[in-house]
N, C-alpha and C. Protein backbone atom coordinates (compact mmCIF):
# COMPACT_ATOMS: atom_id res chain seq x y z
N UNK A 1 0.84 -1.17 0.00
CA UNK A 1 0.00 0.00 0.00
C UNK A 1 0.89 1.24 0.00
N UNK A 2 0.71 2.10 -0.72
CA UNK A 2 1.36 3.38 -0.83
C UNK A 2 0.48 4.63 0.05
N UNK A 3 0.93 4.90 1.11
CA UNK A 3 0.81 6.12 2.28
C UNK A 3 1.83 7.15 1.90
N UNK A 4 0.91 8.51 2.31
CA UNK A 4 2.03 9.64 2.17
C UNK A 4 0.82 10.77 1.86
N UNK A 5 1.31 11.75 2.07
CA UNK A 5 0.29 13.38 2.71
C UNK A 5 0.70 14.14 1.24
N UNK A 6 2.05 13.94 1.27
CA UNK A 6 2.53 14.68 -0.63
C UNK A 6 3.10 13.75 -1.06
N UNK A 7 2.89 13.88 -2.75
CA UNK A 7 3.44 13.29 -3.69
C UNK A 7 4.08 13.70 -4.57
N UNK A 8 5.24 13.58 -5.21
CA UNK A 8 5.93 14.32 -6.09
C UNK A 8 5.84 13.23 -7.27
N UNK A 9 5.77 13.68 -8.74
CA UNK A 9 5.95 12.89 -9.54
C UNK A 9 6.77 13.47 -10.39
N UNK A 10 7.78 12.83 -10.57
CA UNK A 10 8.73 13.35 -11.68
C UNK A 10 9.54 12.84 -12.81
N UNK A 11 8.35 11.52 -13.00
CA UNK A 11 8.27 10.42 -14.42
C UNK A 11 8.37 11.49 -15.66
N UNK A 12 9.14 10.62 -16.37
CA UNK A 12 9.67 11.19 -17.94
C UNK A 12 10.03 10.48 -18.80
N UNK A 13 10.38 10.57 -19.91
CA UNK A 13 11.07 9.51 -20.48
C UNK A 13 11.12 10.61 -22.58
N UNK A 14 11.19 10.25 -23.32
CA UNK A 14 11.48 10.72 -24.62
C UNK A 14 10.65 9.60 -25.50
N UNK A 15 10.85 10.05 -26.30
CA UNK A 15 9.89 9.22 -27.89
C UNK A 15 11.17 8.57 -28.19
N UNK A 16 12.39 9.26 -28.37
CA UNK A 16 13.11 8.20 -28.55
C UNK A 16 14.01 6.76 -27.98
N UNK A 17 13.71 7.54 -26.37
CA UNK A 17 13.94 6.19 -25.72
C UNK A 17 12.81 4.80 -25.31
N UNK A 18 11.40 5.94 -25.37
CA UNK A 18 10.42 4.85 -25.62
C UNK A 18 9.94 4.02 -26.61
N UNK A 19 10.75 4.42 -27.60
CA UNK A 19 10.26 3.79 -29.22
C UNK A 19 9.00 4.11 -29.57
N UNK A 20 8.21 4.02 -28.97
CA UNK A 20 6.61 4.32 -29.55
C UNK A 20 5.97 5.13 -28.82
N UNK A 21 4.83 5.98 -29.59
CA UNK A 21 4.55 6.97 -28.73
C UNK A 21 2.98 6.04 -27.65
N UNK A 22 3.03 4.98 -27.96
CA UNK A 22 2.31 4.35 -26.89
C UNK A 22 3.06 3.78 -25.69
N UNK A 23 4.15 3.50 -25.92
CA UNK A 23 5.47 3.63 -24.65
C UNK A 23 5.85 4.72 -24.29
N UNK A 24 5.38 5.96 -24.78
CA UNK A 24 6.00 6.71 -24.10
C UNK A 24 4.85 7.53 -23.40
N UNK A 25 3.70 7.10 -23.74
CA UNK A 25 2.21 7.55 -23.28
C UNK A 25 2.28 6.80 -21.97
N UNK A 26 2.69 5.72 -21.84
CA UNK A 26 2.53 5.07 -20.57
C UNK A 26 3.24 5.30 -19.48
N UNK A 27 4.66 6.11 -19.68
CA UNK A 27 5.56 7.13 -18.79
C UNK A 27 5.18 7.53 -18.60
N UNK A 28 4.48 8.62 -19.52
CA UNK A 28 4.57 10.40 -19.07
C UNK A 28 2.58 10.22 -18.74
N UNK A 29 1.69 9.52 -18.93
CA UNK A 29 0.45 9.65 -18.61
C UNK A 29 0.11 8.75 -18.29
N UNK A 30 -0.11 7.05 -18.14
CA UNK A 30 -0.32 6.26 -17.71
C UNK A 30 0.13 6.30 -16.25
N UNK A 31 1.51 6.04 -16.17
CA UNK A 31 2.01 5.84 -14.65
C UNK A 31 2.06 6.85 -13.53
N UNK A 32 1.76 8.45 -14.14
CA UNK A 32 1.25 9.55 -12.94
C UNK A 32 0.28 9.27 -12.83
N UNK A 33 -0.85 9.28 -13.59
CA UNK A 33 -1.99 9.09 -13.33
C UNK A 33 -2.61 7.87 -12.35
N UNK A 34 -2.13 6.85 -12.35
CA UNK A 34 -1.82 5.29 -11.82
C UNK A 34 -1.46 5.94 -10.15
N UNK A 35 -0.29 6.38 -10.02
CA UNK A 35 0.31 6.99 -9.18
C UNK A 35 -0.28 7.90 -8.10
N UNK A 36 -1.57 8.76 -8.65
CA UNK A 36 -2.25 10.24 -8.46
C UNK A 36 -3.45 9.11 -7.44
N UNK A 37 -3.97 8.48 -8.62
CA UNK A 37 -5.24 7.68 -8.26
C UNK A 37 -4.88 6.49 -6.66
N UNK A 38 -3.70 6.12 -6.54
CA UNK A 38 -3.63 5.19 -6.03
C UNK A 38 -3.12 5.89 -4.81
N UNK A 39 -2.50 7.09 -4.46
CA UNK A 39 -2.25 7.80 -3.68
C UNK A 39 -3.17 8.52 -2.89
N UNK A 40 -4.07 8.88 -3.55
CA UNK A 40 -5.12 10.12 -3.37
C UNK A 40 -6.01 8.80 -2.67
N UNK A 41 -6.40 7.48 -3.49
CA UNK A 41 -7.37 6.53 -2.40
C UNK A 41 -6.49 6.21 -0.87
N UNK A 42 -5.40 6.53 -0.79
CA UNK A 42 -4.88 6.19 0.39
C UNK A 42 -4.28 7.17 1.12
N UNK A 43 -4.55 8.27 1.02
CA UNK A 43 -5.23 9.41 1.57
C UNK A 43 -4.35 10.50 1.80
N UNK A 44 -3.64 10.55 0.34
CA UNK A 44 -2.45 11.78 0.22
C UNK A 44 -3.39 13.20 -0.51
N UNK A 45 -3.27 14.34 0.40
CA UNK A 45 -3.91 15.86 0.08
C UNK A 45 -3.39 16.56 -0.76
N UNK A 46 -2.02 16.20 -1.39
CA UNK A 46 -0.90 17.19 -2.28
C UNK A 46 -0.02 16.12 -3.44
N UNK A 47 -0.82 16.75 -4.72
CA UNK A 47 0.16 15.90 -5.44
C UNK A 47 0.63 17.11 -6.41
N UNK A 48 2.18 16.79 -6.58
CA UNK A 48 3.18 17.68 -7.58
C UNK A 48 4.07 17.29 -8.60
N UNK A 49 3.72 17.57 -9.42
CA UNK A 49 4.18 16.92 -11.23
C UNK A 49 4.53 17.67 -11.95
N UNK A 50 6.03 17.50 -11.88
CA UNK A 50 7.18 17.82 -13.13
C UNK A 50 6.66 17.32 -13.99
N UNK A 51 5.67 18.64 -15.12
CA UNK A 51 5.34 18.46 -16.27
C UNK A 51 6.62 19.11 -17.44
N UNK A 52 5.98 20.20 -18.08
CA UNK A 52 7.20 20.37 -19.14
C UNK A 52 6.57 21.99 -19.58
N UNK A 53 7.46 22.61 -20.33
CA UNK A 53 6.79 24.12 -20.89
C UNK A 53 6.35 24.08 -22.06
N UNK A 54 4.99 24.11 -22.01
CA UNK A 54 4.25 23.70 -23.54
C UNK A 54 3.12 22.94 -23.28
N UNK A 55 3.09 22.86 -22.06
CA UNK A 55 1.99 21.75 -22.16
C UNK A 55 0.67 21.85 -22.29
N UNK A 56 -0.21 21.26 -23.04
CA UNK A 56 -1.62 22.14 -23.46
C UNK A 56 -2.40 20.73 -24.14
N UNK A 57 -3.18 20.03 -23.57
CA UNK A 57 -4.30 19.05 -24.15
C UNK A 57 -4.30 19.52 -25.51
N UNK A 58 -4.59 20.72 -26.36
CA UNK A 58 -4.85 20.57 -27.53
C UNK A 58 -3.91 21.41 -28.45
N UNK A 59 -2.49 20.84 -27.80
CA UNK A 59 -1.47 20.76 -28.53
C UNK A 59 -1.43 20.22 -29.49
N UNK A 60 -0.64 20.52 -31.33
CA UNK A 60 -0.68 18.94 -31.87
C UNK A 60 0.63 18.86 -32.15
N UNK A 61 1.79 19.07 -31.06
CA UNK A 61 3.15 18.62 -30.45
C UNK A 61 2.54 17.47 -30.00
N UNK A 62 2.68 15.87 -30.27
CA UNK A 62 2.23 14.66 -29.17
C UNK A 62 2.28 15.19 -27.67
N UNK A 63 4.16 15.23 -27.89
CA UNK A 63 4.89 15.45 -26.13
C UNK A 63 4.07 16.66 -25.35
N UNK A 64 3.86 17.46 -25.92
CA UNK A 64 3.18 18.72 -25.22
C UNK A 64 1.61 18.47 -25.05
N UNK A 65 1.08 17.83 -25.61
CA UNK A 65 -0.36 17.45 -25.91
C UNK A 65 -0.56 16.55 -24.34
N UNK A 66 0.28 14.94 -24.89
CA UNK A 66 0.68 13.99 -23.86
C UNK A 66 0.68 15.03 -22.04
N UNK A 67 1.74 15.91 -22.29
CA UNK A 67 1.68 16.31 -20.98
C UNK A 67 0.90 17.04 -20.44
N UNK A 68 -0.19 17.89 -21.17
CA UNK A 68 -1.16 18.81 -21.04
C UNK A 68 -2.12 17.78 -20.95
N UNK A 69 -2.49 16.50 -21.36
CA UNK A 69 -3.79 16.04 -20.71
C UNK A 69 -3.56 15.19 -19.24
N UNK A 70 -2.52 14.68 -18.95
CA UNK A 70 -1.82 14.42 -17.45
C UNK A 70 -2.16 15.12 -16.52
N UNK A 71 -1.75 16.51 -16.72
CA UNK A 71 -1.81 17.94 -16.10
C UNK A 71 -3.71 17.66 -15.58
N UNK A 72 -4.35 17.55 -16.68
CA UNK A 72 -6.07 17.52 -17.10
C UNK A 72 -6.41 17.01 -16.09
N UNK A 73 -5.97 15.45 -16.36
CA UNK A 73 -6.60 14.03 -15.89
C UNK A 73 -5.90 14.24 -14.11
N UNK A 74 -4.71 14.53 -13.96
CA UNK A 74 -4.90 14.41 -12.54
C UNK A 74 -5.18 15.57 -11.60
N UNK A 75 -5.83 17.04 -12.35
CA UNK A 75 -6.35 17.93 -11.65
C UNK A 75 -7.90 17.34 -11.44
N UNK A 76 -8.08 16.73 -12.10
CA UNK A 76 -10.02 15.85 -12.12
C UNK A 76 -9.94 15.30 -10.87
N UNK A 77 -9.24 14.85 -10.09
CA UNK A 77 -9.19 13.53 -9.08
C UNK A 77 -9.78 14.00 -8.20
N UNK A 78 -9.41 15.09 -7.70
CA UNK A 78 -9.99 15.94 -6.10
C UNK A 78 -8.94 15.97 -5.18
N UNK A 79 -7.52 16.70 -5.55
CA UNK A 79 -6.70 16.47 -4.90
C UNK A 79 -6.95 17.81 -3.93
N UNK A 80 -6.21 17.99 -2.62
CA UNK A 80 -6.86 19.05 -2.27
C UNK A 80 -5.95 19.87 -2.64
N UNK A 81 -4.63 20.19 -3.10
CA UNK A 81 -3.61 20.60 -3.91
C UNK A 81 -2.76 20.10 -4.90
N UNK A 82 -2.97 20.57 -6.10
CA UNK A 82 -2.37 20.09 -7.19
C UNK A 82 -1.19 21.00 -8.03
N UNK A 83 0.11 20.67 -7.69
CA UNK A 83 0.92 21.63 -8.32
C UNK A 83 1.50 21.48 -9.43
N UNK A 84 1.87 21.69 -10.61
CA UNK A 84 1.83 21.63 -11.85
C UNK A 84 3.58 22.24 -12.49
N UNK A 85 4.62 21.66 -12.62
CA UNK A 85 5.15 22.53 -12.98
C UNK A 85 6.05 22.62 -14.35
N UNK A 86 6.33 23.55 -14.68
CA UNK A 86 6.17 23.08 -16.17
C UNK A 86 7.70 23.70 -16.30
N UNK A 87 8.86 23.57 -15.94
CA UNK A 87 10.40 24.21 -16.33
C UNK A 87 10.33 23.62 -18.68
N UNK A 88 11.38 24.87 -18.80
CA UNK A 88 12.14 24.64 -19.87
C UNK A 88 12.84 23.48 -20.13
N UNK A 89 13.95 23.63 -20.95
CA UNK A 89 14.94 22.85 -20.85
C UNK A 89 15.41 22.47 -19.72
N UNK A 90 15.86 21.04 -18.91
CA UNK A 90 16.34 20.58 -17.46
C UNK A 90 17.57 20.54 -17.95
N UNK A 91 18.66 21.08 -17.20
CA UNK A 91 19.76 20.73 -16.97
C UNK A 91 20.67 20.86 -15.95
N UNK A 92 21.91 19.66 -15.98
CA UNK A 92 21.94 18.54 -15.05
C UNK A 92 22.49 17.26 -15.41
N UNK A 93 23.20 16.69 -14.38
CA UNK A 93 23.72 15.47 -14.67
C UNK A 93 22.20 14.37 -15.22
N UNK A 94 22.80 13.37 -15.63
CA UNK A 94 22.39 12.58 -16.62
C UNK A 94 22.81 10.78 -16.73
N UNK A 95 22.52 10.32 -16.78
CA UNK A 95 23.14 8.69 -17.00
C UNK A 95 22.91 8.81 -18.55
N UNK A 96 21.79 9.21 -19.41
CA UNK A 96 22.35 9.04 -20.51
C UNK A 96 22.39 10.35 -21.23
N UNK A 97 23.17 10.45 -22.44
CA UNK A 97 23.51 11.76 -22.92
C UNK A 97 22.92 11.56 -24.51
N UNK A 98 22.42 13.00 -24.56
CA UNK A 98 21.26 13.20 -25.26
C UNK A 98 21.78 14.16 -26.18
N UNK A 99 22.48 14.35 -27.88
CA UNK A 99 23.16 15.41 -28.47
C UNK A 99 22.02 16.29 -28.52
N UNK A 100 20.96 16.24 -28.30
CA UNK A 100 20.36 17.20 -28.72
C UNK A 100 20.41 18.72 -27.68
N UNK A 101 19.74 17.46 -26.17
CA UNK A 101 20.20 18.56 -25.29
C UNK A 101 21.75 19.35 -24.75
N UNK A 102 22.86 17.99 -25.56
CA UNK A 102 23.93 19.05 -25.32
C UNK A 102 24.29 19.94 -25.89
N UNK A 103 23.56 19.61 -27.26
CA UNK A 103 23.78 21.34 -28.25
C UNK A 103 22.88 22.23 -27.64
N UNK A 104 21.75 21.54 -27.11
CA UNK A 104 20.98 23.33 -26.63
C UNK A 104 21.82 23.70 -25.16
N UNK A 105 22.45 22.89 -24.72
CA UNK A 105 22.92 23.18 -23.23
C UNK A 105 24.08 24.56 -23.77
N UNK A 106 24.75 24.02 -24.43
CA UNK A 106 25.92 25.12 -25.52
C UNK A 106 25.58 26.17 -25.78
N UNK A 107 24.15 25.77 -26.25
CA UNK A 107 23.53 27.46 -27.28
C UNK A 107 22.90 28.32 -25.97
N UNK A 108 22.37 27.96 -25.02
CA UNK A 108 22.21 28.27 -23.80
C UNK A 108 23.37 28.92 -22.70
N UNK A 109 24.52 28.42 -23.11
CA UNK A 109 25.44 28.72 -22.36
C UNK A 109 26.39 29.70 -22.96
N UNK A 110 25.67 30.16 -24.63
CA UNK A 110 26.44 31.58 -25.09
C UNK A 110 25.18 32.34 -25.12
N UNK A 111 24.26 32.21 -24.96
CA UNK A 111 23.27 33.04 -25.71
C UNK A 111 21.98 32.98 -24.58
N UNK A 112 22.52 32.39 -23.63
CA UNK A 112 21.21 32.81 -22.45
C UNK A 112 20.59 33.82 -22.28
N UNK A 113 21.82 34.63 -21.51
CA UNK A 113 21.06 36.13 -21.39
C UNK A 113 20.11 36.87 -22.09
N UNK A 114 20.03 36.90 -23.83
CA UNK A 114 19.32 37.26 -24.52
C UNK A 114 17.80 36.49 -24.71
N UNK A 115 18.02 35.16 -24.44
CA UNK A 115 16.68 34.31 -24.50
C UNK A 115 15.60 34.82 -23.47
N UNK A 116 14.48 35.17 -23.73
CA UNK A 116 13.32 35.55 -22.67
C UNK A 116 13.35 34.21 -21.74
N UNK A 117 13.45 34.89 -20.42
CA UNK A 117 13.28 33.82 -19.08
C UNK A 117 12.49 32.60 -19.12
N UNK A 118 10.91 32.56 -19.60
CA UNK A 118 10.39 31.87 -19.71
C UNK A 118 11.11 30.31 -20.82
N UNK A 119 11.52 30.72 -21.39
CA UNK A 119 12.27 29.52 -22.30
C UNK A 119 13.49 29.25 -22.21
N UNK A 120 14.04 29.61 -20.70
CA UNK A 120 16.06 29.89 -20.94
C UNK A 120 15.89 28.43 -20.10
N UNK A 121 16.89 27.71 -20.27
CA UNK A 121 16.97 26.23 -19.81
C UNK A 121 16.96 26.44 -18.19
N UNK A 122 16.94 25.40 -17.03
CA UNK A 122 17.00 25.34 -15.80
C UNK A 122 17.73 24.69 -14.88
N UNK A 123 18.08 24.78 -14.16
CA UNK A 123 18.59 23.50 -13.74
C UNK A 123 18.18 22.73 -12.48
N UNK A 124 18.06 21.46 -13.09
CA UNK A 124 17.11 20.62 -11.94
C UNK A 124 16.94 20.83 -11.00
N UNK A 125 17.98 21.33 -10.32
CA UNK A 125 18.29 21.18 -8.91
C UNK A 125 17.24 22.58 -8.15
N UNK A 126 17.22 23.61 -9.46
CA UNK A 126 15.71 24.36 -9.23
C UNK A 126 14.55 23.86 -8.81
N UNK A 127 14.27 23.16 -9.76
CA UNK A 127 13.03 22.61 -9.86
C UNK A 127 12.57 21.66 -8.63
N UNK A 128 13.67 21.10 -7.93
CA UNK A 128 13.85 19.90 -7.04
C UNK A 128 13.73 21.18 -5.80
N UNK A 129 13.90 22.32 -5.60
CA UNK A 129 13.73 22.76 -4.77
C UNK A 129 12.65 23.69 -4.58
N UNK A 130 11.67 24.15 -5.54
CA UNK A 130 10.55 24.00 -6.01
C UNK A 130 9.51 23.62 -6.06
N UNK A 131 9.60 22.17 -6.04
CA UNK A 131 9.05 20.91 -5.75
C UNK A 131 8.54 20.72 -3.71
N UNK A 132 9.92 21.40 -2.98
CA UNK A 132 9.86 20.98 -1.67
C UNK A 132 9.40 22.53 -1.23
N UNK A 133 9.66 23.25 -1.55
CA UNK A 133 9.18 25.12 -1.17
C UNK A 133 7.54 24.61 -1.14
N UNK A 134 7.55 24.64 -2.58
CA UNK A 134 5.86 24.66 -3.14
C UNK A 134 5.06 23.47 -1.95
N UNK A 135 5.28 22.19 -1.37
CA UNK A 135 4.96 20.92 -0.52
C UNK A 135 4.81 21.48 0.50
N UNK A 136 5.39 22.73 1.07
CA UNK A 136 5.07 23.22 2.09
C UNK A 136 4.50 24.59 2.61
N UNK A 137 4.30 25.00 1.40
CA UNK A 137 3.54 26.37 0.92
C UNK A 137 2.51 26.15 1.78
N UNK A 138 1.51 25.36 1.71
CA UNK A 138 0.02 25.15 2.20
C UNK A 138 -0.70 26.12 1.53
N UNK A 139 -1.25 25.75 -0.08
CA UNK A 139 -2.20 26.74 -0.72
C UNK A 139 -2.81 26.19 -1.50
N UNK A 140 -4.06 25.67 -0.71
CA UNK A 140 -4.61 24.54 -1.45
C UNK A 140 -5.90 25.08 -2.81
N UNK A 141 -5.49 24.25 -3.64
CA UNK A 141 -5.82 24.53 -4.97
C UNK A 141 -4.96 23.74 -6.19
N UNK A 142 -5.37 24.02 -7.32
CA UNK A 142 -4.45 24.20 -8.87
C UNK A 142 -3.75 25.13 -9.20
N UNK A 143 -2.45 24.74 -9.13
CA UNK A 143 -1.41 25.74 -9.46
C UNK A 143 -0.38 25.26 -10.15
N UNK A 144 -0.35 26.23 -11.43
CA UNK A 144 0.87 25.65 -12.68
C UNK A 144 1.42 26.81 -12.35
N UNK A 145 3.54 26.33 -12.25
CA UNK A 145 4.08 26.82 -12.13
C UNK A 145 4.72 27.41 -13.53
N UNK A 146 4.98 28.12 -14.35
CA UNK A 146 5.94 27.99 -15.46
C UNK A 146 6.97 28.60 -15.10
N UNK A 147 7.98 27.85 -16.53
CA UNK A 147 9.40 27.64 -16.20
C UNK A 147 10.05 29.44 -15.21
N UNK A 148 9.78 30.30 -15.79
CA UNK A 148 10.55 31.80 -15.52
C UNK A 148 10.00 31.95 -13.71
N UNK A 149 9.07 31.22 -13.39
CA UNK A 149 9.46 31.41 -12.07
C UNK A 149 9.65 30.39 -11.20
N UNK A 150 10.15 29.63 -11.81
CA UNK A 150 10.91 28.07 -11.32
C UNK A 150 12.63 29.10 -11.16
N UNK A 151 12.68 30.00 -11.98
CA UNK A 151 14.53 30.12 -12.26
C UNK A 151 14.73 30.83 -10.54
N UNK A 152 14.14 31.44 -9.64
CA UNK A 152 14.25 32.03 -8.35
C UNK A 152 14.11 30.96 -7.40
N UNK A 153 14.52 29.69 -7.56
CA UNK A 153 14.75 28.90 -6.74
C UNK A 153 15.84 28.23 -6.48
């Protein structure tokens, strides 16, 4: 049985490491949702999910779509706080390495300053503290964080 008052979820995964976007539906929306439901019956008041920036149900980005109906489906439950947060680019150590994000980590690391806040990359260790600020906030409701004020943490 899974007990606990908050929940953090911070499942992820890529299209290309899931091969299919029905493997990768089952990361990023199957198993929070699984997670939300099975928590919330065993009587947790706060659930918080590292979503992504973009995220919008009627996206027709899959990944942004995918994470905007997650966002949907586990604000429906009746949590008595639901925090939402949606950072940029994560960066941060890694087990596997990804060229894509190390070229944006690069282009980020000459050309930040000029990028508007809302889209300048982050680094996890923000978000991870974010995650524990926001758990103890006590402000119960729906609340999406986006990325530009994730960066003051």
């Amino acid at each position: 049985m899974l007990r606990a008052d908050d929940v953090f979820c911070c499942l992820g995964t890529t299209i290309k490491l899931a091969k299919t976007k029905e493997a990768f539906r089952a990361v990023d929306f199957d198993a929070p949702v699984q997670l939300a439901k099975v928590a919330l019956h065993n009587g947790a008041k706060q659930f918080l999910l590292v979503s992504a920036l973009g995220a919008n149900k009627a996206s027709s980005i899959f990944y942004n779509r995918v994470k905007g109906e997650v966002e949907e489906e586990i604000a429906k439950l009746g949590y008595l706080t639901c925090h939402f947060l949606r950072p940029s680019l994560l960066l941060g150590d890694r087990k596997e390495h990804r060229a894509g994000e190390k070229a944006a980590q690069v282009f980020y690391n000459l050309f930040g300053r000029i990028i508007p806040q809302r889209y300048q990359a982050i680094d996890s260790a923000k978000v991870a503290r974010a995650l524990l600020f926001l758990a103890s906030s006590d402000r119960p409701g729906q609340w999406v964080h986006e990325s530009e004020s994730l960066q003051s943490y």
